[in-house]
C-alpha atoms as a PDB file:
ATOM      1  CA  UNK A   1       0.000   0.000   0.000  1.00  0.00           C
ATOM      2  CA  UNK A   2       1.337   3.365  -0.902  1.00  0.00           C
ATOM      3  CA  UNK A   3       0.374   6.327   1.409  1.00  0.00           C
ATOM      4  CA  UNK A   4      -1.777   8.205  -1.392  1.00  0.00           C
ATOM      5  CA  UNK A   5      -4.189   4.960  -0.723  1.00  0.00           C
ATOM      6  CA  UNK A   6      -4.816   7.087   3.170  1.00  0.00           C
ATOM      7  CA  UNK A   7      -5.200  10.627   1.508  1.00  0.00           C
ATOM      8  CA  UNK A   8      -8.763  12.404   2.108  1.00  0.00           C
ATOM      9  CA  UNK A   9     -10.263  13.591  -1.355  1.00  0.00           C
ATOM     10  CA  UNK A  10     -11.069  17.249  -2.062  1.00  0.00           C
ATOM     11  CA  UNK A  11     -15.014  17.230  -1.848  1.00  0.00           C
ATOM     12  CA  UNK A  12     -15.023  20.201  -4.104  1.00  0.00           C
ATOM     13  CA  UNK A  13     -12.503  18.409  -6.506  1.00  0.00           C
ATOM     14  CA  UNK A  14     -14.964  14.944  -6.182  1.00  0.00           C
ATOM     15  CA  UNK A  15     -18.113  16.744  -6.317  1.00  0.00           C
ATOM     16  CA  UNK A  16     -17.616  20.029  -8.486  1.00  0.00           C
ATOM     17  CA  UNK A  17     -14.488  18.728 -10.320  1.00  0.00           C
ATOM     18  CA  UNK A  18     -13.248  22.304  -9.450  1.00  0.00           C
ATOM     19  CA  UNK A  19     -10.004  22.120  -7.286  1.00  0.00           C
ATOM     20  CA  UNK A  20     -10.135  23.741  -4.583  1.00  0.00           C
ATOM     21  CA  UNK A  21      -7.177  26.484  -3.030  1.00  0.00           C
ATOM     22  CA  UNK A  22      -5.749  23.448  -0.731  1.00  0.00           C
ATOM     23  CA  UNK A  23      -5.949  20.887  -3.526  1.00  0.00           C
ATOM     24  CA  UNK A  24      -2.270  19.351  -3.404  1.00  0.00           C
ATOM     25  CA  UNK A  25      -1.503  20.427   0.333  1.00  0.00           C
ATOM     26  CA  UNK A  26      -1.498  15.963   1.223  1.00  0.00           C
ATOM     27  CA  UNK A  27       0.701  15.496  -1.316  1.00  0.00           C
ATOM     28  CA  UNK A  28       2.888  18.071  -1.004  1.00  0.00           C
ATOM     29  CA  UNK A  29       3.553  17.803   2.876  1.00  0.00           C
ATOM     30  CA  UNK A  30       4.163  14.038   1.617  1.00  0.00           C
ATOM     31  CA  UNK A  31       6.846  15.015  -1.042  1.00  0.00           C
ATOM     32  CA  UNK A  32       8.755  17.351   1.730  1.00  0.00           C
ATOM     33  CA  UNK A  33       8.954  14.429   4.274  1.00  0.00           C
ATOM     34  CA  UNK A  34      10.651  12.464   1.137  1.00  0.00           C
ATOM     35  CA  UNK A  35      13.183  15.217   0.758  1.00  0.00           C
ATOM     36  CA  UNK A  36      11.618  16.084  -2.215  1.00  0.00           C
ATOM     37  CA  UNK A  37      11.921  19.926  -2.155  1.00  0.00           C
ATOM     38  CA  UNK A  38      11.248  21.506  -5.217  1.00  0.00           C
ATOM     39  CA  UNK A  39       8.328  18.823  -6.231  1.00  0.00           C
ATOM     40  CA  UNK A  40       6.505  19.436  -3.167  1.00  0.00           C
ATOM     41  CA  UNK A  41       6.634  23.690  -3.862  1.00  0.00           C
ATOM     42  CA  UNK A  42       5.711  22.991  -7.132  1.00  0.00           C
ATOM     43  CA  UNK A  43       2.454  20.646  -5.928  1.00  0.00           C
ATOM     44  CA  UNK A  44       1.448  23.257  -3.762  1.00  0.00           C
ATOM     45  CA  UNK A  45       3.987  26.486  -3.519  1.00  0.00           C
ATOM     46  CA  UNK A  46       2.145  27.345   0.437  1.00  0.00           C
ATOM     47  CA  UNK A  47       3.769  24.345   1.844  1.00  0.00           C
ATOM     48  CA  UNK A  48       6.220  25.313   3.821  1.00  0.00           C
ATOM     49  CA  UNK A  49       4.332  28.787   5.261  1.00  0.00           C
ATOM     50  CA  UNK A  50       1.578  25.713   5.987  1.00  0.00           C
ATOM     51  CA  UNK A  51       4.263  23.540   7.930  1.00  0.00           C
ATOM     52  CA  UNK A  52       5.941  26.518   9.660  1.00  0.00           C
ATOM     53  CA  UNK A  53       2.349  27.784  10.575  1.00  0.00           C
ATOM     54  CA  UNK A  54       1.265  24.100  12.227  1.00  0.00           C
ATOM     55  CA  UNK A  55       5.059  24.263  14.017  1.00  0.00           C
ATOM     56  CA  UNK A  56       3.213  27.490  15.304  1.00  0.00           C
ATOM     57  CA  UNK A  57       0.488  26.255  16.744  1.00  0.00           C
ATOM     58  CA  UNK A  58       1.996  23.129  18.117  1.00  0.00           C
ATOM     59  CA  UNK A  59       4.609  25.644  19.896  1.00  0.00           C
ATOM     60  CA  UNK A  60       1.078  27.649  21.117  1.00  0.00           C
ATOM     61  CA  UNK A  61       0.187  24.610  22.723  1.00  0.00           C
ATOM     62  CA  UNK A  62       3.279  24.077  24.382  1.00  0.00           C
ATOM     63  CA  UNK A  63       5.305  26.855  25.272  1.00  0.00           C
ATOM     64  CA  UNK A  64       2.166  28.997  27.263  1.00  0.00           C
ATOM     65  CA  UNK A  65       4.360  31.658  28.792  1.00  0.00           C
ATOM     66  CA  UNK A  66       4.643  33.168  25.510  1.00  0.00           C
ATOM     67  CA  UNK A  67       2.223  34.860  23.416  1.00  0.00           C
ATOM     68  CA  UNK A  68       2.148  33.485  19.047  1.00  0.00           C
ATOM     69  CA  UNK A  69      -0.735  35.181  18.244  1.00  0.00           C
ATOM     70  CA  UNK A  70       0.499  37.944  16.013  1.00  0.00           C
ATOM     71  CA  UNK A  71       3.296  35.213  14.329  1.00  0.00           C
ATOM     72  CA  UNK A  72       0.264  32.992  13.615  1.00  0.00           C
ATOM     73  CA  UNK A  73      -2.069  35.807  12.365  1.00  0.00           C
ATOM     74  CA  UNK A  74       0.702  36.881   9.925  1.00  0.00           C
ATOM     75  CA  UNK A  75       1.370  33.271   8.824  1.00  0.00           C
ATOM     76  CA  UNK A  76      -1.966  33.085   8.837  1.00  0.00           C
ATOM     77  CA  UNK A  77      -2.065  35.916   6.249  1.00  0.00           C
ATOM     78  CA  UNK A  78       0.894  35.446   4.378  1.00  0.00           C
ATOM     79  CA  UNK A  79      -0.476  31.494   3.533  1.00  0.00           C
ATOM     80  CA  UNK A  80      -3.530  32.845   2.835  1.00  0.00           C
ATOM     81  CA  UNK A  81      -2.200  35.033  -0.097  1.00  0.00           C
ATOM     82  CA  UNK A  82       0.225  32.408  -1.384  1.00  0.00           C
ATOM     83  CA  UNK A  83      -2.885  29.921  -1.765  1.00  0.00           C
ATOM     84  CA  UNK A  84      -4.966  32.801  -3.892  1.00  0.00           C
ATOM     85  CA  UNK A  85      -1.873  33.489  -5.544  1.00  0.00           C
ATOM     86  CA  UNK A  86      -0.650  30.259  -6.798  1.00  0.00           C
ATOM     87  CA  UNK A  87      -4.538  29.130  -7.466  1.00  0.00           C
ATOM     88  CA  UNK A  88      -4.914  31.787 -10.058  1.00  0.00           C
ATOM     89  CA  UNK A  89      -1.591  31.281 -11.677  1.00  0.00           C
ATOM     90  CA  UNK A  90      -2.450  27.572 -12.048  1.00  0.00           C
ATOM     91  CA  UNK A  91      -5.279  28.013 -13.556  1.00  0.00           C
ATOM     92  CA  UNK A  92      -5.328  31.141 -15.713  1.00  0.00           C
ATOM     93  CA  UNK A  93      -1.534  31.481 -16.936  1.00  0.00           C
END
């Protein structure tokens, strides 16, 4: 069995057959933990603002002296745009 085989499907994808602004985020965070850089930008360019954000959160959940809510509203932000971004590039250039 390969790990795509455990991969959740994009409803909108499934249902719409539109891809959606995460479409490619599974695979991608699969490519990085096989060292496989560049492919996994390239499958979804807001991987690695994604990861850093989820290191983020896991550190909110930990480390409660100190206060990540600004650093995780501007990842927040910043993988926000890089999803809109790269969505519209795939699709209309």
């Amino acid at each position: 069995m390969k790990i795509e085989d455990y991969m959740l499907p994009c409803p909108s994808k499934k249902f719409l057959g539109i891809e959606c602004f995460g479409c490619g985020t599974q695979r991608a965070i699969v490519l990085v933990f096989n060292g496989k850089f560049t492919e996994a930008f390239h499958m979804f360019p807001a991987v690695y603002t994604l990861l850093l954000f989820f290191g983020f959160v896991a550190l909110n959940f930990i480390d409660k002296k100190r206060n990540y809510g600004q650093i995780l509203i501007f990842l927040a932000i910043i993988n926000s745009l890089i999803m809109v971004f790269s969505y519209f590039y795939k699709h209309y250039f």
